[in-house]
PDB file of N, CA and C in Angstrom:
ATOM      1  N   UNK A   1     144.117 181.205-111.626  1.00  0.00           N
ATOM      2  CA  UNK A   1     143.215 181.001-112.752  1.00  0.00           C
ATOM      3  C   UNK A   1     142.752 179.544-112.808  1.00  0.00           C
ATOM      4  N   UNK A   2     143.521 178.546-112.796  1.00  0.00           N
ATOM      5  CA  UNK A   2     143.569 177.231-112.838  1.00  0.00           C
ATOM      6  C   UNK A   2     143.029 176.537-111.479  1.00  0.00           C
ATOM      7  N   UNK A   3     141.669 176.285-111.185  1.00  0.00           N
ATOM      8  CA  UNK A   3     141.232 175.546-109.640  1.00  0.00           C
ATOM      9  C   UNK A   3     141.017 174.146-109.982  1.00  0.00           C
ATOM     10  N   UNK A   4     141.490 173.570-109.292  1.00  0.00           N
ATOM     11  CA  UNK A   4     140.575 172.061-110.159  1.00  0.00           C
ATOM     12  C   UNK A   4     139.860 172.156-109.557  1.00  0.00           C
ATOM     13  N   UNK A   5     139.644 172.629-108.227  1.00  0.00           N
ATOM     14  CA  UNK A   5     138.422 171.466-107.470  1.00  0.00           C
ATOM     15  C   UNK A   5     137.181 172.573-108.021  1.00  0.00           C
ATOM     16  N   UNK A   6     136.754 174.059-108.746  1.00  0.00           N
ATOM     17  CA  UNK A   6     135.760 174.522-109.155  1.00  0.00           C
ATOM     18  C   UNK A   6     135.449 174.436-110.694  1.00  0.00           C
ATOM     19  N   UNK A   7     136.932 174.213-111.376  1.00  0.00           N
ATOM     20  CA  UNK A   7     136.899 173.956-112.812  1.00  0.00           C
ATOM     21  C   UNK A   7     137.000 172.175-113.096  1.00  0.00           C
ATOM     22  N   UNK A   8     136.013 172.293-113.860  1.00  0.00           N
ATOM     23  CA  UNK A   8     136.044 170.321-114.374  1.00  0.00           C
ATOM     24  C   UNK A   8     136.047 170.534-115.682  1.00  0.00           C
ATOM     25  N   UNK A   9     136.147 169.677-116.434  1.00  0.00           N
ATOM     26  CA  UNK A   9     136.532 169.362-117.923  1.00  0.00           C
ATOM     27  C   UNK A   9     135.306 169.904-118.506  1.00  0.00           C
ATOM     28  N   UNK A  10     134.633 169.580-118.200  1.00  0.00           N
ATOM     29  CA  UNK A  10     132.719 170.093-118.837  1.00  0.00           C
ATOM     30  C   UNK A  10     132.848 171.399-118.857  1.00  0.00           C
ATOM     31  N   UNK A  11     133.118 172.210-117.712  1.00  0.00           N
ATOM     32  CA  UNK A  11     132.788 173.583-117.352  1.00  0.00           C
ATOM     33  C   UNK A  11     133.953 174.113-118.199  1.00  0.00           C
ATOM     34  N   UNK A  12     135.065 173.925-117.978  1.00  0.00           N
ATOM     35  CA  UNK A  12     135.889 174.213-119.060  1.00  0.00           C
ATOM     36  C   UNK A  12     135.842 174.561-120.613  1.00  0.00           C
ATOM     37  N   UNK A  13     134.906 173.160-120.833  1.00  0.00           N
ATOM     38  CA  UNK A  13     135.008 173.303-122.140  1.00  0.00           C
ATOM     39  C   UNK A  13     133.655 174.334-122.528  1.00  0.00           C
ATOM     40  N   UNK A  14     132.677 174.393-121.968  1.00  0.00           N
ATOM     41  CA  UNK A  14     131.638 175.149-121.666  1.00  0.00           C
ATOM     42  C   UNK A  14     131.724 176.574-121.435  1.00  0.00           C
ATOM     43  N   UNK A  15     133.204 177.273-120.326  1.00  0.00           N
ATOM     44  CA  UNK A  15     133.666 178.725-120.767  1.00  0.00           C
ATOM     45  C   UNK A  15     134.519 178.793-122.736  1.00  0.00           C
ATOM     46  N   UNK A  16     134.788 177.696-122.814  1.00  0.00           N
ATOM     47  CA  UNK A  16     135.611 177.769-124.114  1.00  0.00           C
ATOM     48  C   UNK A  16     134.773 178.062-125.762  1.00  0.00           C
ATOM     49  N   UNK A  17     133.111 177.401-125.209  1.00  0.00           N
ATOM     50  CA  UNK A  17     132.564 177.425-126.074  1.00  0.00           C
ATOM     51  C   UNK A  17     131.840 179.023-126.153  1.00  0.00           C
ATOM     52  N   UNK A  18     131.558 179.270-124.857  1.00  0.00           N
ATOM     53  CA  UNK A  18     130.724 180.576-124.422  1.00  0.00           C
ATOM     54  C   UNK A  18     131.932 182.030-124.994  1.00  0.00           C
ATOM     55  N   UNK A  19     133.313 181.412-124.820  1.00  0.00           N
ATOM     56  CA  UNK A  19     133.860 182.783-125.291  1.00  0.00           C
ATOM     57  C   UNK A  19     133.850 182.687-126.673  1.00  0.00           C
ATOM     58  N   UNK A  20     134.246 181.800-127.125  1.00  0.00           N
ATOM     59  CA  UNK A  20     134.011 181.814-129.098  1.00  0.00           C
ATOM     60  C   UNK A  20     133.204 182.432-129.841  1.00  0.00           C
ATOM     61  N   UNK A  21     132.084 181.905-128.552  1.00  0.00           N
ATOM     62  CA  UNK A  21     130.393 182.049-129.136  1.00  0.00           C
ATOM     63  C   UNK A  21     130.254 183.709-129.404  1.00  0.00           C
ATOM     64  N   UNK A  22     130.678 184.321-127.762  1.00  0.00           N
ATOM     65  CA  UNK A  22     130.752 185.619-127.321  1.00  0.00           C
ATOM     66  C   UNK A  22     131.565 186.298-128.883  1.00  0.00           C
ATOM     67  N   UNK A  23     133.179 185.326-128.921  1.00  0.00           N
ATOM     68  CA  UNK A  23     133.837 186.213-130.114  1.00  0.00           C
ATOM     69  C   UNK A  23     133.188 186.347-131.314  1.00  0.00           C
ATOM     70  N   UNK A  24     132.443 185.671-132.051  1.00  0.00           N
ATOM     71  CA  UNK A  24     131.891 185.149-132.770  1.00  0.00           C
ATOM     72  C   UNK A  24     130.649 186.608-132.986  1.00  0.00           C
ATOM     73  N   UNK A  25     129.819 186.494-131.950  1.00  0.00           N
ATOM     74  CA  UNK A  25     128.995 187.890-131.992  1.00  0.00           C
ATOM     75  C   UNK A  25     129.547 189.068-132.183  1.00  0.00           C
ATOM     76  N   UNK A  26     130.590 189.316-131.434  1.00  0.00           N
ATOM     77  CA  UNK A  26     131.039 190.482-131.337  1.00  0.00           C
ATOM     78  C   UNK A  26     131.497 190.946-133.099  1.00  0.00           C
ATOM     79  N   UNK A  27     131.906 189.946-133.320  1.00  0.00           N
ATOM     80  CA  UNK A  27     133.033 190.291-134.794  1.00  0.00           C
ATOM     81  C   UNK A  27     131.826 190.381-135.851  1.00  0.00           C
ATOM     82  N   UNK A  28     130.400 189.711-135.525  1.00  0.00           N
ATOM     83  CA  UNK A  28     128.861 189.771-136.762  1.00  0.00           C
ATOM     84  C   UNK A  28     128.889 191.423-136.334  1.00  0.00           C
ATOM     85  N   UNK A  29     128.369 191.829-134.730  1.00  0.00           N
ATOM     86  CA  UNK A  29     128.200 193.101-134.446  1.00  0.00           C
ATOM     87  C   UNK A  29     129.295 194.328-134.986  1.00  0.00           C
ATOM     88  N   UNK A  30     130.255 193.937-135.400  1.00  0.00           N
ATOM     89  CA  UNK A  30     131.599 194.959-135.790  1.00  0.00           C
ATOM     90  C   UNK A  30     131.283 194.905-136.949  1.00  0.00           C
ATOM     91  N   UNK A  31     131.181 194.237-137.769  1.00  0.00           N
ATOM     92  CA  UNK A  31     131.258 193.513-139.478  1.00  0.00           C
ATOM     93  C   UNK A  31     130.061 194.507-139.653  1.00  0.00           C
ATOM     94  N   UNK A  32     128.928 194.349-138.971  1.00  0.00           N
ATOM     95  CA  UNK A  32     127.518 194.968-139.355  1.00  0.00           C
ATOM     96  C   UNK A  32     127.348 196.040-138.960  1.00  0.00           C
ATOM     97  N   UNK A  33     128.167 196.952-138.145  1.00  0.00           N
ATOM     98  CA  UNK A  33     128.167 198.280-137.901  1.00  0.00           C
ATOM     99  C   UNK A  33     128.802 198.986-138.821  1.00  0.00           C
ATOM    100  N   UNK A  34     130.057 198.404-139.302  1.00  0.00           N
ATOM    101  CA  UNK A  34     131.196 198.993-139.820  1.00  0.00           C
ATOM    102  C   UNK A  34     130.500 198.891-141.835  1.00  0.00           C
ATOM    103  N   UNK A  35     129.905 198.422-141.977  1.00  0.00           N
ATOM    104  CA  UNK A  35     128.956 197.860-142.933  1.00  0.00           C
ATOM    105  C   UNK A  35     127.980 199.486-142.967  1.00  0.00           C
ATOM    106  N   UNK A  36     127.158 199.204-141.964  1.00  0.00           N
ATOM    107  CA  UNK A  36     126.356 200.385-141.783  1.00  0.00           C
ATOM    108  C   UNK A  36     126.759 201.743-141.975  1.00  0.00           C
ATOM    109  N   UNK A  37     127.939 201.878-141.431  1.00  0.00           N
ATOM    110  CA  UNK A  37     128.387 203.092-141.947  1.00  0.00           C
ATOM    111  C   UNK A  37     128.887 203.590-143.045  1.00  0.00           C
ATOM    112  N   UNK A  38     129.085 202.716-144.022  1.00  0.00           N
ATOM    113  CA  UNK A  38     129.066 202.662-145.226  1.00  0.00           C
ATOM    114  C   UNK A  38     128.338 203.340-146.046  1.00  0.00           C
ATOM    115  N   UNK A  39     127.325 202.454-145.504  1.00  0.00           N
ATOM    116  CA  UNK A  39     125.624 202.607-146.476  1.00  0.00           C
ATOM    117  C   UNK A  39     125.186 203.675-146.406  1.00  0.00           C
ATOM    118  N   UNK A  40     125.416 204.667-144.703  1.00  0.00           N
ATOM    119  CA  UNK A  40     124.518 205.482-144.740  1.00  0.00           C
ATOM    120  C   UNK A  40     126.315 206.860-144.987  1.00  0.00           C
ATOM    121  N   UNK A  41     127.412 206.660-145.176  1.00  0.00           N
ATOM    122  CA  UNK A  41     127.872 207.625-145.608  1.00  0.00           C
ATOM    123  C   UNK A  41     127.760 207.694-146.960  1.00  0.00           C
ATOM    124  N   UNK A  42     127.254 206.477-148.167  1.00  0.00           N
ATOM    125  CA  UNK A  42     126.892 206.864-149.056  1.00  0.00           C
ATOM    126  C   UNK A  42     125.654 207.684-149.288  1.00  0.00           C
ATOM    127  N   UNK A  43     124.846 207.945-148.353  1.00  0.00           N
ATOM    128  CA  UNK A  43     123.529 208.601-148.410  1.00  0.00           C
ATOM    129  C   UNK A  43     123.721 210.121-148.412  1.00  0.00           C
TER     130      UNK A  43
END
């Protein structure tokens, strides 16, 4: 998992930001589905 000579501190921190980012969507997309089904089982 750990290469130095393809992973550098930048790129690192750059997968670190990209998965957050990634978690971050995923949990709006869950929140807003799970939301949705709400709305329309009240219908």
């Amino acid at each position: 998992m750990w290469d130095d000579r393809a992973a550098t501190d930048s790129e690192f921190a750059q997968q670190v930001v990209d998965q957050k980012f990634g978690n971050e969507i995923f949990s709006v997309l869950s929140r807003g589905k799970s939301v949705g089904n709400e709305i329309t089982s009240y219908n």
